[in-house]
Protein backbone atom coordinates (compact mmCIF):
# COMPACT_ATOMS: atom_id res chain seq x y z
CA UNK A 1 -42.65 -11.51 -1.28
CA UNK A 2 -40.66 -11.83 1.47
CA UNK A 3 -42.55 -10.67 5.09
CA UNK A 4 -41.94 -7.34 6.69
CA UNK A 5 -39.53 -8.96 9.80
CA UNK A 6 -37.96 -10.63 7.21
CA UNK A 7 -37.15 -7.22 4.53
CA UNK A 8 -36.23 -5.78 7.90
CA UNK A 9 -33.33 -8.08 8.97
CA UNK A 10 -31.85 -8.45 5.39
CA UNK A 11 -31.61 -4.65 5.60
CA UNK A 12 -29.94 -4.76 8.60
CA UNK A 13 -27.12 -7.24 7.57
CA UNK A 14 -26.70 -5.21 4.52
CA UNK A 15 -25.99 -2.49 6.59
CA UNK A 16 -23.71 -3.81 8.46
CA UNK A 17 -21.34 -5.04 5.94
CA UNK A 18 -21.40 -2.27 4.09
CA UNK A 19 -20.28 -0.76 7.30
CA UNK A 20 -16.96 -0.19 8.64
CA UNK A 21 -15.39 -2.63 10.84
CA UNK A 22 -14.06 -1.56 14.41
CA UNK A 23 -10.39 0.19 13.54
CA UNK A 24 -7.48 -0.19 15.55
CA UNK A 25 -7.10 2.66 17.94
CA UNK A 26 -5.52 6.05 16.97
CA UNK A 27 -3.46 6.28 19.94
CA UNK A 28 -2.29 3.02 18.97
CA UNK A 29 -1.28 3.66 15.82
CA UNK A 30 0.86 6.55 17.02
CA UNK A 31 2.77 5.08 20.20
CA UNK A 32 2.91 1.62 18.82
CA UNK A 33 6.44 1.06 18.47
CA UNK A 34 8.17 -0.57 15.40
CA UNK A 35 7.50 -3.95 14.99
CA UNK A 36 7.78 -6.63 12.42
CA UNK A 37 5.50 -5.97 9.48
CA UNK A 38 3.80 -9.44 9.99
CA UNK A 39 3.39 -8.95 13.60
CA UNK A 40 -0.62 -9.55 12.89
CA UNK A 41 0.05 -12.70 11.46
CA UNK A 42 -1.01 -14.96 13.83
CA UNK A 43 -3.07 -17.87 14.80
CA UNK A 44 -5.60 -15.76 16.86
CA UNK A 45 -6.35 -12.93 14.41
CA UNK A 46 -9.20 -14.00 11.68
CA UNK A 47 -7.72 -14.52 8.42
CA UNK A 48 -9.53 -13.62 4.93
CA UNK A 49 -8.63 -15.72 2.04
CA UNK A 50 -8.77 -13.88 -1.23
CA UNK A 51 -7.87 -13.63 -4.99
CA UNK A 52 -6.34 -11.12 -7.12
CA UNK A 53 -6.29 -11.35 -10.54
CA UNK A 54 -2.87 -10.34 -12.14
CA UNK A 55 -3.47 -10.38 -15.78
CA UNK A 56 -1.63 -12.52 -17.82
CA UNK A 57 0.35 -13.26 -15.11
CA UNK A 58 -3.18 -15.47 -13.86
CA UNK A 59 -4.62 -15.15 -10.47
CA UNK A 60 -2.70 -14.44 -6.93
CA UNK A 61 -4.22 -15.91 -3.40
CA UNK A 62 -3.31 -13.66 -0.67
CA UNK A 63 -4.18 -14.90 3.05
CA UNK A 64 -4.54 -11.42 5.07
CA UNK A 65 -5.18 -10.63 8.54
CA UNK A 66 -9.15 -8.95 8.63
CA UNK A 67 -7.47 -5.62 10.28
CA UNK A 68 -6.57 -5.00 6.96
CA UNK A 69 -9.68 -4.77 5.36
CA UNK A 70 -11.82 -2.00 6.34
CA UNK A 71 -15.18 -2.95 5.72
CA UNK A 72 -16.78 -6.33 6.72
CA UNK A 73 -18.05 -6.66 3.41
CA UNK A 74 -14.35 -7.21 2.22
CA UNK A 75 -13.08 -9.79 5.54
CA UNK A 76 -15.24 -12.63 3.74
CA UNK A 77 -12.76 -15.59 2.25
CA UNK A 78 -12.85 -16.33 -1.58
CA UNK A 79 -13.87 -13.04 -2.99
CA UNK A 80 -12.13 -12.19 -5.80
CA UNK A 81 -10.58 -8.92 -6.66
CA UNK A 82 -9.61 -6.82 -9.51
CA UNK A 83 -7.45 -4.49 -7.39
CA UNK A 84 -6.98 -4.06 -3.12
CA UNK A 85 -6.70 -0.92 -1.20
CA UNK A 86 -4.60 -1.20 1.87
CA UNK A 87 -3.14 1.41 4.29
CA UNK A 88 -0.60 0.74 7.14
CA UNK A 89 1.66 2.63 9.23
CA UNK A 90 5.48 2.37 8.06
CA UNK A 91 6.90 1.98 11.63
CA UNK A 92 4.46 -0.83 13.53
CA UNK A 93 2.15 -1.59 10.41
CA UNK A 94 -0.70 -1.54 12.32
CA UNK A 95 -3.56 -1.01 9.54
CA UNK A 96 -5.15 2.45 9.19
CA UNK A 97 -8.87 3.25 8.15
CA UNK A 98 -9.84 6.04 5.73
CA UNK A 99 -10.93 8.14 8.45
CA UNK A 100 -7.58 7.53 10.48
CA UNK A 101 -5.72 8.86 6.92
CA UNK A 102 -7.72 11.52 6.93
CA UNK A 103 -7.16 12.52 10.56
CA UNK A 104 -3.14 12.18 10.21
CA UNK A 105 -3.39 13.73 6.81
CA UNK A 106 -4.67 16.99 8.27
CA UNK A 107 -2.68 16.82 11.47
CA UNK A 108 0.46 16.72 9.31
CA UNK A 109 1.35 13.86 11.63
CA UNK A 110 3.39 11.37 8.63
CA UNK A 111 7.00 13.65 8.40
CA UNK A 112 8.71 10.48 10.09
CA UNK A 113 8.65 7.27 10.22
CA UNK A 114 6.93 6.62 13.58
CA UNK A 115 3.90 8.90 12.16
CA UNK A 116 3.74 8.01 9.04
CA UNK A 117 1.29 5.88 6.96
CA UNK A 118 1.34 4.09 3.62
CA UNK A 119 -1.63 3.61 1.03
CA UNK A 120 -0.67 0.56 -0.86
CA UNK A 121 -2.53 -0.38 -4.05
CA UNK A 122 -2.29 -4.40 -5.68
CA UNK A 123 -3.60 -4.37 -8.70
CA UNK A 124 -2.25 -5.66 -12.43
CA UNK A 125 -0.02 -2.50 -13.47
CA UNK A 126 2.14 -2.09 -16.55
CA UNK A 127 5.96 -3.45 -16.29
CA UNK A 128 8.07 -1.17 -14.50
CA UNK A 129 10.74 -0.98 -17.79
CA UNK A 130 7.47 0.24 -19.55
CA UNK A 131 7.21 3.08 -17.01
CA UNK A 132 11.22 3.62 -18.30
CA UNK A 133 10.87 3.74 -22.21
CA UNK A 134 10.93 7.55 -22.05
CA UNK A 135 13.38 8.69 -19.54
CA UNK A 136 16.93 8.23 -19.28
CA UNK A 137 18.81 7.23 -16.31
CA UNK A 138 21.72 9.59 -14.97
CA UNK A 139 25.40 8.16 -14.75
CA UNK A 140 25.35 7.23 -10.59
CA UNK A 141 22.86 6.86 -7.87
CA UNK A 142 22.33 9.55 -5.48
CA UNK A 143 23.01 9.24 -2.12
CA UNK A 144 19.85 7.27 -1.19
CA UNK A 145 20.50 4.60 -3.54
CA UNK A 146 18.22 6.22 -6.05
CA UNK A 147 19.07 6.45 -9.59
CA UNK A 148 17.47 10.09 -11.21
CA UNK A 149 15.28 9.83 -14.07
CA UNK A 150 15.52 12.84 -16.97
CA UNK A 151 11.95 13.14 -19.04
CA UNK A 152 12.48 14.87 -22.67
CA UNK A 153 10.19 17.69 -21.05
CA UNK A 154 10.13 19.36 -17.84
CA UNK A 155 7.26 17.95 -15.65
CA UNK A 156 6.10 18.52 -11.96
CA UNK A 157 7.37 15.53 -10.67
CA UNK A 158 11.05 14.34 -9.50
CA UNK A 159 11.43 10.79 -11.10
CA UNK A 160 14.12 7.92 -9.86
CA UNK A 161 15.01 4.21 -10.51
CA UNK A 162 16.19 1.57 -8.07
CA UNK A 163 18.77 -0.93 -10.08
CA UNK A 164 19.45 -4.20 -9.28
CA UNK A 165 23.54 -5.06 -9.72
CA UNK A 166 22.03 -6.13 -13.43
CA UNK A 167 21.10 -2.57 -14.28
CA UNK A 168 17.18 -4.20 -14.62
CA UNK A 169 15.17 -1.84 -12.13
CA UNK A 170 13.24 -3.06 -9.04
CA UNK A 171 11.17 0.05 -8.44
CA UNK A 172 9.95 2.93 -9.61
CA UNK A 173 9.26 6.55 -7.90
CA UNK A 174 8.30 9.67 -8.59
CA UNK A 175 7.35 12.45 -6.46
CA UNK A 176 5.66 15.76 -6.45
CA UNK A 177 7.61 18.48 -5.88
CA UNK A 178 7.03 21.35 -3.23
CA UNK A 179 6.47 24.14 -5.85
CA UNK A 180 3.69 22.37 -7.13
CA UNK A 181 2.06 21.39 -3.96
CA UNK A 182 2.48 22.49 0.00
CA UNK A 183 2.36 18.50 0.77
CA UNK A 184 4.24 16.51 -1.89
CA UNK A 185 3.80 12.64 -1.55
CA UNK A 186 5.65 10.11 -3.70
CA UNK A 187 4.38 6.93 -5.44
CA UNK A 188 6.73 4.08 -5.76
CA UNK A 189 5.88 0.96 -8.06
CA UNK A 190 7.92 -2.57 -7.65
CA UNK A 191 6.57 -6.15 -8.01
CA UNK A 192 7.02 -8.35 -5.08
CA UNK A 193 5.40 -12.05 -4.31
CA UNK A 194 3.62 -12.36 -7.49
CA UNK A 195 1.85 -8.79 -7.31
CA UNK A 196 2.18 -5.24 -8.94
CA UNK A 197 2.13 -2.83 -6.02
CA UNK A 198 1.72 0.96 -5.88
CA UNK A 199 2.78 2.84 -2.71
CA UNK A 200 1.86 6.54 -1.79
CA UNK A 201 3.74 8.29 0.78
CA UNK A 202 4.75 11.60 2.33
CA UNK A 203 7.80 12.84 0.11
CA UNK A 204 9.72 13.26 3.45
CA UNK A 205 10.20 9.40 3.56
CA UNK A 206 11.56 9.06 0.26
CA UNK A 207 15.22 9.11 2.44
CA UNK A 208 14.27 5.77 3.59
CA UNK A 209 12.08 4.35 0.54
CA UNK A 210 14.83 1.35 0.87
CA UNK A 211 13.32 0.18 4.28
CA UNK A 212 9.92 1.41 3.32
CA UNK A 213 9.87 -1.38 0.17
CA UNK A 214 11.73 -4.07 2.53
CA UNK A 215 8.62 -4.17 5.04
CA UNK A 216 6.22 -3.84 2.24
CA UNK A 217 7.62 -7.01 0.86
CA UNK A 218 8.04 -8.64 3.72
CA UNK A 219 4.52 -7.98 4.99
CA UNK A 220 3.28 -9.47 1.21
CA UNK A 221 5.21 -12.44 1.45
CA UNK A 222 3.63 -13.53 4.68
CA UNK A 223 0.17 -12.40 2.27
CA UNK A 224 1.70 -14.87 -0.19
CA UNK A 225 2.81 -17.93 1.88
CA UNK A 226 0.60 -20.94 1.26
């Protein structure tokens, strides 16, 4: 049995990874202006090693700054993951706790870019042309870019399909609409450095989900460089 000083100490450390590590300020997050989406990828920021497994598709190393992860238990190198939770601002990509979310959530602060934050999900997700097999694709892209998506029965949600110039798509979206909610958000699948990502976003962005997927991809390619 392990002595009383010693019980107490192991508590302690327990407790503090299972705590929350210090967030980047909310101020900041707000009048940070826009900046490259790898901006915290640099020698002097701690960097967590970690692995996500992708399914058939075999195991993905991602090398992220420790920002990123909110709780210390997570910013330890060669954990291994079935899925990761992130949330960033769209504009600086400055990472953003739960509590943060909540606060800009409920503030309605997130109807533009500057303000706005995105929960991104990696995980091992089902192809995107899987996600097509029962909707048809309208005969031109709107004028986002956005290709609309017709379900054989009427749902709640607004569906849409980026092409490449090969007709294959490159994302998926579909958003909520505002009869069926007084904040719609939109989630918006592609596959980008070896990962399956899901985004979730204030429906007011989806006018610039083009630049929205550019950053993310950017930001996981500097995950994904060896």
């Amino acid at each position: 049995m392990k002595p009383f000083g010693a019980l107490f100490i192991s508590g302690l450390i327990a407790l503090a990874t299972a705590l929350p590590a210090r967030a980047i300020s909310y101020d900041a997050l707000l009048n940070t202006p826009k900046a490259d989406p790898c901006h915290l990828f640099t020698a002097d920021v701690d960097m967590v090693v970690l692995y996500l497994d992708m399914g058939v598709e075999g195991e993905v190393q991602l090398s992220l700054p420790s920002p990123y992860l909110e709780h210390r238990a997570d910013q330890q190198s060669g954990l291994r993951h079935g899925s990761l939770l992130l949330r960033m601002m769209v504009s600086n990509f400055l990472p953003v706790s739960s509590a943060q979310a909540l606060r800009l959530s409920a503030t309605q602060q997130g109807n533009d870019a500057q303000t706005a934050f995105i929960t991104m999900l990696i995980s091992d997700l089902p192809d995107i042309s899987e996600r097509l097999e029962t909707l048809s694709m309208t005969a031109t892209p709107n004028d986002v870019g956005l290709v609309p998506l017709v379900g054989t029965t009427p749902a709640p949600r607004t569906s849409f399909a980026a092409l490449h110039p090969d007709q294959s798509p490159h994302a998926f979206i579909e958003c909520m609409t505002p009869e069926t909610t007084p904040r719609p958000t939109c989630t918006h699948q592609l596959r980008t450095s070896g990962v399956d990502v899901v985004l979730d976003y204030n429906a007011d962005l989806l006018p610039i989900w083009a630049d929205v997927q550019t950053r993310v991809e950017r930001f996981l390619g500097c995950a994904a460089a060896e």
